[in-house]
C-alpha atoms as a PDB file:
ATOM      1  CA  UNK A   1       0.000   0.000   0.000  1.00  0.00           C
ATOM      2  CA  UNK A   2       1.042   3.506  -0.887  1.00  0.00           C
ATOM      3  CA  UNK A   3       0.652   5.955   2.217  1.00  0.00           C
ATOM      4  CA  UNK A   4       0.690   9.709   1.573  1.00  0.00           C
ATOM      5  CA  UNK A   5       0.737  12.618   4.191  1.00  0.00           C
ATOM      6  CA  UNK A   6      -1.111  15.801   3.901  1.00  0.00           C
ATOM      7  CA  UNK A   7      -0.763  18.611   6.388  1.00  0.00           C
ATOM      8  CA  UNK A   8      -3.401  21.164   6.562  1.00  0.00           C
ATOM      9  CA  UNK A   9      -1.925  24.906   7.641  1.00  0.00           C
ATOM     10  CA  UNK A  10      -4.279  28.025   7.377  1.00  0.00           C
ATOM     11  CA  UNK A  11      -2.568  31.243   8.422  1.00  0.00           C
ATOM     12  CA  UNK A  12      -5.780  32.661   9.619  1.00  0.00           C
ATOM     13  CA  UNK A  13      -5.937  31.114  13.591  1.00  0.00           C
ATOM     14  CA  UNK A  14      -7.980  32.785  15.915  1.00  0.00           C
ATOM     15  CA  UNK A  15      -5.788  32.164  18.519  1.00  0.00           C
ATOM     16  CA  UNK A  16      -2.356  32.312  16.607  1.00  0.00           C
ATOM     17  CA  UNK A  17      -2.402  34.190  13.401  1.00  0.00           C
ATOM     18  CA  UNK A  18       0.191  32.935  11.470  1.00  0.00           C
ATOM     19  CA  UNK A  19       0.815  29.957  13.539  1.00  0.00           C
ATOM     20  CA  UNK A  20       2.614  27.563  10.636  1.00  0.00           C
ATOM     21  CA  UNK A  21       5.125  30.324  10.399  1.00  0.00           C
ATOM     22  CA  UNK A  22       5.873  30.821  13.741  1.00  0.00           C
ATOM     23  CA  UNK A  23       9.642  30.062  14.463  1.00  0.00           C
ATOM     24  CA  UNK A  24      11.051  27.173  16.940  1.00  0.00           C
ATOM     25  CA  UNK A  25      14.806  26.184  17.575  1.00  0.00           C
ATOM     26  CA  UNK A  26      15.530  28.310  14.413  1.00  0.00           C
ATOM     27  CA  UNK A  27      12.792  26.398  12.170  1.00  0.00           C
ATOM     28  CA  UNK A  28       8.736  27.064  11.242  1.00  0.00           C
ATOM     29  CA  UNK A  29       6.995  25.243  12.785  1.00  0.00           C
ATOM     30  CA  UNK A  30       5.348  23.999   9.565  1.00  0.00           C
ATOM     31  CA  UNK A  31       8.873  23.260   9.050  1.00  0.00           C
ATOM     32  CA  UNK A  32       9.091  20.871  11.944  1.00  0.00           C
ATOM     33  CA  UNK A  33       5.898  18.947  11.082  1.00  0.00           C
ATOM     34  CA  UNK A  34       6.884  18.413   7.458  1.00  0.00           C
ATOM     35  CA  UNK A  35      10.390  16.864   8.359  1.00  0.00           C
ATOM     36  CA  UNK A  36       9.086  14.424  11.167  1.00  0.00           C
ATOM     37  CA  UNK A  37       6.226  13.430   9.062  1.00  0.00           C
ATOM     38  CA  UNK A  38       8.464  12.776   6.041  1.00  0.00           C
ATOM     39  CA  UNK A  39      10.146   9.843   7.836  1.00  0.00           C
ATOM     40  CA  UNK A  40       7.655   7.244   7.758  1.00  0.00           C
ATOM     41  CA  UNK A  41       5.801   8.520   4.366  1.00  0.00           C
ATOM     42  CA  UNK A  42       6.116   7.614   0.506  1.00  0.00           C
ATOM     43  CA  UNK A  43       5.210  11.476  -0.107  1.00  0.00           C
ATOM     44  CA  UNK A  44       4.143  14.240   2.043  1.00  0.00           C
ATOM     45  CA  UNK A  45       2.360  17.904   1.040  1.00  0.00           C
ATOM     46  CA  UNK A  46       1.144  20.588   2.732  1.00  0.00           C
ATOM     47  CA  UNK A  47      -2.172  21.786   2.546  1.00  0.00           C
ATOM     48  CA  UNK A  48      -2.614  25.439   2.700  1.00  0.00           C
ATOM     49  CA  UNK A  49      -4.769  28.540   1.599  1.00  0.00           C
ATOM     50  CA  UNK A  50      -2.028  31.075   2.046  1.00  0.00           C
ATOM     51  CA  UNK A  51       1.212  31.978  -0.186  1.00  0.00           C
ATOM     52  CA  UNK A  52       3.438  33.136   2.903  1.00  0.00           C
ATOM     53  CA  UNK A  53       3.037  29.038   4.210  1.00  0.00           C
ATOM     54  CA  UNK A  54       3.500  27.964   0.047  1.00  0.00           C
ATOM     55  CA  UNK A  55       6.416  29.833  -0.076  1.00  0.00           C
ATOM     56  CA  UNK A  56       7.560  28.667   3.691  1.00  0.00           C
ATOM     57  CA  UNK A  57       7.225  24.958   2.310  1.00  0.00           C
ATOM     58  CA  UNK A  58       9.020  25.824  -1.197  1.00  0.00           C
ATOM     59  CA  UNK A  59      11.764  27.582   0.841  1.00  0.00           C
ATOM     60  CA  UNK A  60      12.660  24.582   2.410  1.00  0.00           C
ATOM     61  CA  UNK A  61      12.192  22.411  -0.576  1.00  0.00           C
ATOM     62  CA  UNK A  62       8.897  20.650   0.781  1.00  0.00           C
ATOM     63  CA  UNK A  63       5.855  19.949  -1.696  1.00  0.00           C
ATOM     64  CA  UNK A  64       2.723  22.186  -0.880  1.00  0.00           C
ATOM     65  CA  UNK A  65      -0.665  22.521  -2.963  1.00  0.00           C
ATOM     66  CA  UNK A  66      -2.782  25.361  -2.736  1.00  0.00           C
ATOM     67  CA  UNK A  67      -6.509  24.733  -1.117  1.00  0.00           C
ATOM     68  CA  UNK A  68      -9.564  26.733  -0.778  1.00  0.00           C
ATOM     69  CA  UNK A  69      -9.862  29.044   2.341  1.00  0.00           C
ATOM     70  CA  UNK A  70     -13.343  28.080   3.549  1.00  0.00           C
ATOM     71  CA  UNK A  71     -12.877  24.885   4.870  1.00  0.00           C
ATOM     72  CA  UNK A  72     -14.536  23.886   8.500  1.00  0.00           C
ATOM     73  CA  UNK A  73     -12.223  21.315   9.542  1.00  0.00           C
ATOM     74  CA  UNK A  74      -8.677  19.670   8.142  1.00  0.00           C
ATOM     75  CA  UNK A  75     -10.297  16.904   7.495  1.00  0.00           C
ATOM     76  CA  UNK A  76     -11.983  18.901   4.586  1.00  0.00           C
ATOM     77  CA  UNK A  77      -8.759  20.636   3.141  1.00  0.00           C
ATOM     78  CA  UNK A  78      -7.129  17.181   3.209  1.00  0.00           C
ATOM     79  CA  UNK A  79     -10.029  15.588   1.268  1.00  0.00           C
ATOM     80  CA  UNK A  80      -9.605  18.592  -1.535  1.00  0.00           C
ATOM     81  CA  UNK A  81      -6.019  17.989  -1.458  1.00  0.00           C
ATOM     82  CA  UNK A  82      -6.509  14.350  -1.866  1.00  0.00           C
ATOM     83  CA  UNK A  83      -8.840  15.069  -4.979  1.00  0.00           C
ATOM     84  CA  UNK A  84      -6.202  17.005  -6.763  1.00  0.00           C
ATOM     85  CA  UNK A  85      -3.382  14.858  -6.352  1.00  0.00           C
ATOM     86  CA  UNK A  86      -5.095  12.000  -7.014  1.00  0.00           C
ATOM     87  CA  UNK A  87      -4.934  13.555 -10.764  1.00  0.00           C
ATOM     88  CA  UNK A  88      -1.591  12.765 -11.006  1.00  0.00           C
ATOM     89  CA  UNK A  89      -0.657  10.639  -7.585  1.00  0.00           C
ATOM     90  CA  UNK A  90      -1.339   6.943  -7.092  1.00  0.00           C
ATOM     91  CA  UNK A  91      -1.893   6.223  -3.537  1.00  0.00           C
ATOM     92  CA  UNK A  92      -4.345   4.306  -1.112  1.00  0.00           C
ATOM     93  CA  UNK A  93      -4.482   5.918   2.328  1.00  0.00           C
ATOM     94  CA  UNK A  94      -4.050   9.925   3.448  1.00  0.00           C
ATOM     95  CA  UNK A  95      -2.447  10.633   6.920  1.00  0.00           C
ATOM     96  CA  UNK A  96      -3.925  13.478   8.212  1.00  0.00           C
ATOM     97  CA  UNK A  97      -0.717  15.162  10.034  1.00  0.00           C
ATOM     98  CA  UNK A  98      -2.160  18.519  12.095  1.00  0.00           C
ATOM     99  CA  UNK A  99       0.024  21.591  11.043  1.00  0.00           C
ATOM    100  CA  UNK A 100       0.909  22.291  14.788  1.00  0.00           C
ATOM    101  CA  UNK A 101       2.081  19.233  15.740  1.00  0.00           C
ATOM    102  CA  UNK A 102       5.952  19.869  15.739  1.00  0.00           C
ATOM    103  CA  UNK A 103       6.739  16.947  17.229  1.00  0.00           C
ATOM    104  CA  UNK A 104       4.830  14.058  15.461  1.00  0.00           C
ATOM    105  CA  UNK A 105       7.192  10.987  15.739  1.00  0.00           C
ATOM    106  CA  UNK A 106       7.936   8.100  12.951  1.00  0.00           C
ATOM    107  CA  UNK A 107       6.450   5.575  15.026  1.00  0.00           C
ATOM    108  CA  UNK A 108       3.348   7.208  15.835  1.00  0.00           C
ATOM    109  CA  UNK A 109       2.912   7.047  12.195  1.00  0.00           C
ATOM    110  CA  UNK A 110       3.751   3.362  11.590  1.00  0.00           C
ATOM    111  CA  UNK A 111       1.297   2.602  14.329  1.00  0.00           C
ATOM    112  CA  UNK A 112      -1.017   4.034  12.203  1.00  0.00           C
ATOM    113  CA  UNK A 113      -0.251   2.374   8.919  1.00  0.00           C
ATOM    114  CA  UNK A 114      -0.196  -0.946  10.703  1.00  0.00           C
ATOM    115  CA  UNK A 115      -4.069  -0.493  11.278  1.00  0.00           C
ATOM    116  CA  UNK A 116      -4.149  -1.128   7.669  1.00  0.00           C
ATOM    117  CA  UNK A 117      -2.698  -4.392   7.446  1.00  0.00           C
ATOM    118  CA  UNK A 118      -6.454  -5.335   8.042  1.00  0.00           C
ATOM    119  CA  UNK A 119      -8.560  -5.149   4.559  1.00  0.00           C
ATOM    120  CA  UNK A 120     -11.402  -3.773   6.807  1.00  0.00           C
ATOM    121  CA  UNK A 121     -10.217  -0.774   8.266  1.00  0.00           C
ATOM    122  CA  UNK A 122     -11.776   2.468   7.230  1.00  0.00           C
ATOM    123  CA  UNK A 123     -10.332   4.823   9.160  1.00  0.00           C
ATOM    124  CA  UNK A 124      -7.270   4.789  11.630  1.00  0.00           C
ATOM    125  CA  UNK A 125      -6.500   7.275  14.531  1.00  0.00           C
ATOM    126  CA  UNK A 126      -4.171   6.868  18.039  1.00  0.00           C
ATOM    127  CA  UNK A 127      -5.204   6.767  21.405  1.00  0.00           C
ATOM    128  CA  UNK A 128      -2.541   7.269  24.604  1.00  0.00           C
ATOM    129  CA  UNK A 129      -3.501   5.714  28.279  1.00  0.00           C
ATOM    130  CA  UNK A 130      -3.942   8.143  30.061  1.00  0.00           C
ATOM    131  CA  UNK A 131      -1.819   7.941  33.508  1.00  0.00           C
ATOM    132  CA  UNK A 132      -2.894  11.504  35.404  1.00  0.00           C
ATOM    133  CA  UNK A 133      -6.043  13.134  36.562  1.00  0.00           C
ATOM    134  CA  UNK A 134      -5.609  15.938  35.178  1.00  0.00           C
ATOM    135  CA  UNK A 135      -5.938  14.685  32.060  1.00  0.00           C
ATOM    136  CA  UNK A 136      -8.654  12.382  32.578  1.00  0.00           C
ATOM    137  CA  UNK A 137     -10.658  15.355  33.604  1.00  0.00           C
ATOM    138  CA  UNK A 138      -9.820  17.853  30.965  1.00  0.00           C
ATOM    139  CA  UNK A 139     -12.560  18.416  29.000  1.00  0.00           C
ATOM    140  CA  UNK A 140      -9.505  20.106  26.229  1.00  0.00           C
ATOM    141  CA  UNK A 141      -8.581  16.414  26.387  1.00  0.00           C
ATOM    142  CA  UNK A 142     -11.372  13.902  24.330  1.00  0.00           C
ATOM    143  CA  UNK A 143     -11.513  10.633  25.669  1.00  0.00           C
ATOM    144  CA  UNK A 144     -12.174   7.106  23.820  1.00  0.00           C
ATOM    145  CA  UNK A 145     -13.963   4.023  24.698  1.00  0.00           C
ATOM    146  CA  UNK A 146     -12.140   1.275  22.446  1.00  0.00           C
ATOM    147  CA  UNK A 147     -13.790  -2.196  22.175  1.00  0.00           C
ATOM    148  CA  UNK A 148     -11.982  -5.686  21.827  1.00  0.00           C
ATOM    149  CA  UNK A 149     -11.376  -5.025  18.179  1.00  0.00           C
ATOM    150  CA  UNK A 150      -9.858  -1.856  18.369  1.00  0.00           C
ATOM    151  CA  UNK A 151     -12.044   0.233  17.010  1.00  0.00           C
ATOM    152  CA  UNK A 152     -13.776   3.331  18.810  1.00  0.00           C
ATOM    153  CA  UNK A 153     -16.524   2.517  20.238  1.00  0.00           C
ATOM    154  CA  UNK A 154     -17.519   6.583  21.140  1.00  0.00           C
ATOM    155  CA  UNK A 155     -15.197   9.588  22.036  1.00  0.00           C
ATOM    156  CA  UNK A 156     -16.111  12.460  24.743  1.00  0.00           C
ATOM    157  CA  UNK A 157     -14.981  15.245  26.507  1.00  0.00           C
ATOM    158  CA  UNK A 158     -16.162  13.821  29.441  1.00  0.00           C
ATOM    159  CA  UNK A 159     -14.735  11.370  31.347  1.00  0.00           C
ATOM    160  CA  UNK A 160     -16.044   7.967  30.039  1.00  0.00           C
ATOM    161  CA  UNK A 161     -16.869   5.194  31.023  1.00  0.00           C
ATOM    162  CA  UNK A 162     -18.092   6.758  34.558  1.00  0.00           C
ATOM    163  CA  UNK A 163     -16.496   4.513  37.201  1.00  0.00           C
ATOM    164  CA  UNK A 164     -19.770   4.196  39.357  1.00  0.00           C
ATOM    165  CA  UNK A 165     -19.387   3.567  43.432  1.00  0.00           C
ATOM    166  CA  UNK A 166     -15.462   5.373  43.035  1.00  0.00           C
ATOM    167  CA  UNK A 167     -14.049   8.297  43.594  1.00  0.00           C
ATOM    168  CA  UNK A 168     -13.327  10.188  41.316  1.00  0.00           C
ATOM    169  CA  UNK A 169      -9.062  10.032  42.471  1.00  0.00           C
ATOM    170  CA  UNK A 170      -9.193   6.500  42.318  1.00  0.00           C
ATOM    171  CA  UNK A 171     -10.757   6.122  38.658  1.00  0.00           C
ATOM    172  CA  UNK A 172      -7.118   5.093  37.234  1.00  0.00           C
ATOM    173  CA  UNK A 173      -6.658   2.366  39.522  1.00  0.00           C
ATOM    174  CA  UNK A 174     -10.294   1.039  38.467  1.00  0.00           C
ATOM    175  CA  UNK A 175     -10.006   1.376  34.757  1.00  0.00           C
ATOM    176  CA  UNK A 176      -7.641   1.982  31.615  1.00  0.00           C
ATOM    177  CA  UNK A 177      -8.910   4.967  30.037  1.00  0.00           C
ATOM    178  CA  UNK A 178      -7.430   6.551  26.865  1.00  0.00           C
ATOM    179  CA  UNK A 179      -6.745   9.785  25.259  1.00  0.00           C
ATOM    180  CA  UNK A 180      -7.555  10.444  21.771  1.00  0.00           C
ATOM    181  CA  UNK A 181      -4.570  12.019  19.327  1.00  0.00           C
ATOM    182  CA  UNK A 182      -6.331  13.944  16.984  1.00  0.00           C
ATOM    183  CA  UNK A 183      -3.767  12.313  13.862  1.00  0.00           C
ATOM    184  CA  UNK A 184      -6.024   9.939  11.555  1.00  0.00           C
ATOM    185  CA  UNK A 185      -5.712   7.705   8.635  1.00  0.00           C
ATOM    186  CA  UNK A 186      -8.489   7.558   5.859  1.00  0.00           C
ATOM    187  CA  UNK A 187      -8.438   4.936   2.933  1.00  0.00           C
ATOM    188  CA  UNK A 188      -8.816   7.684  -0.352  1.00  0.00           C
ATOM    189  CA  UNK A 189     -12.481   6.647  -1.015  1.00  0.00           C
ATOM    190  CA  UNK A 190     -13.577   7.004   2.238  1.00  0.00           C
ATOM    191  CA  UNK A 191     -11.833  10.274   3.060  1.00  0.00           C
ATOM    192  CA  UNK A 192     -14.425  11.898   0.359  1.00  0.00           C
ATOM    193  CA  UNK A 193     -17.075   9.675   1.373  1.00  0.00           C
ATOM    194  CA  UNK A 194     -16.695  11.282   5.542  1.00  0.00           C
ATOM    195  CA  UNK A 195     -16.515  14.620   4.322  1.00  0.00           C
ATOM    196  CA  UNK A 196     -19.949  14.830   1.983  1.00  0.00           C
ATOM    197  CA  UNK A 197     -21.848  14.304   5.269  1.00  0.00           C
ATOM    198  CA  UNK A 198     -23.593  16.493   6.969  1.00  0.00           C
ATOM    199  CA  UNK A 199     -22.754  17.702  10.954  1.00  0.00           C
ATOM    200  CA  UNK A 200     -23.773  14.814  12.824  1.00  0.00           C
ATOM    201  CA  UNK A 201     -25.948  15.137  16.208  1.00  0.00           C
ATOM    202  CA  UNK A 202     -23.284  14.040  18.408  1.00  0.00           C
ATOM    203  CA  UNK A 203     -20.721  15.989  16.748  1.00  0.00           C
ATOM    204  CA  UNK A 204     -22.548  19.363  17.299  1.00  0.00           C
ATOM    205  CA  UNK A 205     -22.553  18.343  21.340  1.00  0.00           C
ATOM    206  CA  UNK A 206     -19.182  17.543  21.741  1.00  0.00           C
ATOM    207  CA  UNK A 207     -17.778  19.556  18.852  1.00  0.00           C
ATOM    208  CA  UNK A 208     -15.779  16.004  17.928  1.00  0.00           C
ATOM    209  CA  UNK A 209     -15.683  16.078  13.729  1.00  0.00           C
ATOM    210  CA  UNK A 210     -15.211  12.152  14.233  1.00  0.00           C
ATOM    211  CA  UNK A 211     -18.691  11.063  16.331  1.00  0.00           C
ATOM    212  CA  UNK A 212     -20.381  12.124  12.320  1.00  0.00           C
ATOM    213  CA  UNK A 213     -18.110   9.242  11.234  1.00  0.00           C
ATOM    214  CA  UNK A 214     -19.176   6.694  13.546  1.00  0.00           C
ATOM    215  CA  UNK A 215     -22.590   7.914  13.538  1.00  0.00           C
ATOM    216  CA  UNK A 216     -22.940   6.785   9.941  1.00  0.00           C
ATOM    217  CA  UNK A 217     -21.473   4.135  10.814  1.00  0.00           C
ATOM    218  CA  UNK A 218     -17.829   4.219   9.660  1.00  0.00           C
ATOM    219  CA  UNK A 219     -15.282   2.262  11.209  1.00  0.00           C
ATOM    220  CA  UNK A 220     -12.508   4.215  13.237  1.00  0.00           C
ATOM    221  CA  UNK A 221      -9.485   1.577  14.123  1.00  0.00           C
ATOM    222  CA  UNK A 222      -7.122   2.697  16.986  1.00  0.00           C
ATOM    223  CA  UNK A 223      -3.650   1.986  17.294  1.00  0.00           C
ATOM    224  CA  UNK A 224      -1.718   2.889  20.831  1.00  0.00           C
ATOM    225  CA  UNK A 225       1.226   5.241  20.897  1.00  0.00           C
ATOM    226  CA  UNK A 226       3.269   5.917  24.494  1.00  0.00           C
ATOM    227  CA  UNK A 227       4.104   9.209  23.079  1.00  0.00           C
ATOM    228  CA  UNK A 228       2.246  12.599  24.022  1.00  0.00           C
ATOM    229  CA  UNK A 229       1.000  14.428  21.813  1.00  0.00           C
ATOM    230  CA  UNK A 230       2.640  17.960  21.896  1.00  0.00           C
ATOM    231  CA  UNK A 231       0.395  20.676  20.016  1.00  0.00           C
ATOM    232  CA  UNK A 232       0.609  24.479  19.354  1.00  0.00           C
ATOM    233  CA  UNK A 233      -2.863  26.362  19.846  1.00  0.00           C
ATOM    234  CA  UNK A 234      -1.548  29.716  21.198  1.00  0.00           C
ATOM    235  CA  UNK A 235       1.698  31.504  22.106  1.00  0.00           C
ATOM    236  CA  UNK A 236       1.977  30.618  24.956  1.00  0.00           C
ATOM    237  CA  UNK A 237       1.971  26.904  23.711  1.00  0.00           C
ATOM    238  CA  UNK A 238       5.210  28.122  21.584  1.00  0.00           C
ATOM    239  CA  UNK A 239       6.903  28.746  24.776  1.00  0.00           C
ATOM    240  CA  UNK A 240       6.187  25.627  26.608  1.00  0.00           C
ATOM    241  CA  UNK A 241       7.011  23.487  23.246  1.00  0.00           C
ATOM    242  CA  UNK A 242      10.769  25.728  23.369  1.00  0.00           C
ATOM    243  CA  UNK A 243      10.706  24.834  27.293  1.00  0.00           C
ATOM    244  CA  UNK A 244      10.375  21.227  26.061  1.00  0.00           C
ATOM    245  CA  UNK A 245      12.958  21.360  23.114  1.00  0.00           C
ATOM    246  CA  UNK A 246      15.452  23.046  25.583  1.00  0.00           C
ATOM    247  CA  UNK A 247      14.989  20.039  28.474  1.00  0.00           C
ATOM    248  CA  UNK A 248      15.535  17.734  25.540  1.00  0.00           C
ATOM    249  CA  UNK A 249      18.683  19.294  25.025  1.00  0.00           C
ATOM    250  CA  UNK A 250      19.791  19.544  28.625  1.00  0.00           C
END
């Protein structure tokens, strides 16, 4: 199988205008994402409305392709970017790699091309255990219910399942619980298929783009990763991911 990457990166944050372009350890951060990403992929591209990020990505001699600007989600830019290179591009599944994810690892990504190895799977994303309270508790932090074959069974931003008769400090010695990593894996078909459906129920509760998925009943497999996911909403994110490069280093 032939796995691609895509990268959605709009300039226009709320939080962080300009975020893909925003410098760490000497690099963009698009910059960082596009190298990491590159290890485990046949081809990666970023996905982008804006020429300051196109010419970013040509600047440091990575492949970009030019989007529209009114998408809702990444998960719609990637599906437009999938449609255009599959004009000229063979390939069979897109990893979704988040622009602010600077530190995105190799193996996180061959977890998720291993979900493939099964004819079945639709869709692929990661899930972490989670080993503190405070991130079993942060509603910033969605939560997923896996079932014996690995697939999600529902995500949340609450806490779920509800550990009933415990207290609420001793829910991790009662139960594994898991952490969702917003990085997913989409055979080609059914990346277009997932993104002609309309905002789901669910979804509009929990503001989760994947409950529409399962509640059309799409397929999400998981795969485990022991690494964190490290992203960069705001600026003071930037500072606490230069924090993190500059322990590394120590």
């Amino acid at each position: 199988m032939k796995f691609i990457g895509i990268i959605p990166a709009r300039y226009a944050s709320t939080r962080f205008p300009g975020k893909p372009l925003a410098i760490l350890s000497g690099k963009p951060i698009i910059q960082h994402v596009y190298e990491n990403a590159a290890k485990g992929l046949d081809a990666v591209w970023v996905a982008t409305d804006n020429s300051r990020i196109a010419q970013a990505v040509t600047n440091f001699g990575g492949r970009f392709i030019m989007t529209r600007e009114d998408h809702q989600s990444g998960t719609d830019r990637c599906a437009e970017a999938a449609k255009l290179l599959s004009a000229k591009h063979n390939f069979d599944v897109v990893i979704n790699i988040q622009g602010d994810e600077p530190f995105v690892r190799s193996e996180q990504i061959e977890a998720l091309k291993s979900c493939f190895a099964d004819a079945q799977t639709e869709i692929a994303t990661l899930v972490k255990v989670i080993d503190s309270v405070e991130v079993l508790f942060n509603p910033n932090r969605p939560k997923v219910v896996v079932g014996r074959n690995q697939h999600a069974l529902l995500f949340s931003r609450e806490t779920i399942p509800h550990i009933r008769g415990a207290a609420k400090e001793q829910w991790l010695n009662q139960h594994e619980f898991y952490s969702h990593l917003g990085m997913y894996a989409y055979r080609k078909d059914i990346l277009q298929q997932i993104t002609q459906l309309p905002p789901s129920k669910l979804e509009m509760a929990e503001s989760l783009e994947q409950l529409r998925w399962l509640e059309n009943g799409f397929g999400i497999k998981v795969a485990q990763t022991r690494f964190e996911s490290i992203g960069i909403d705001t600026p003071e994110d930037l500072e606490a991911a230069r924090r993190f490069l500059d322990d590394q280093d120590g």
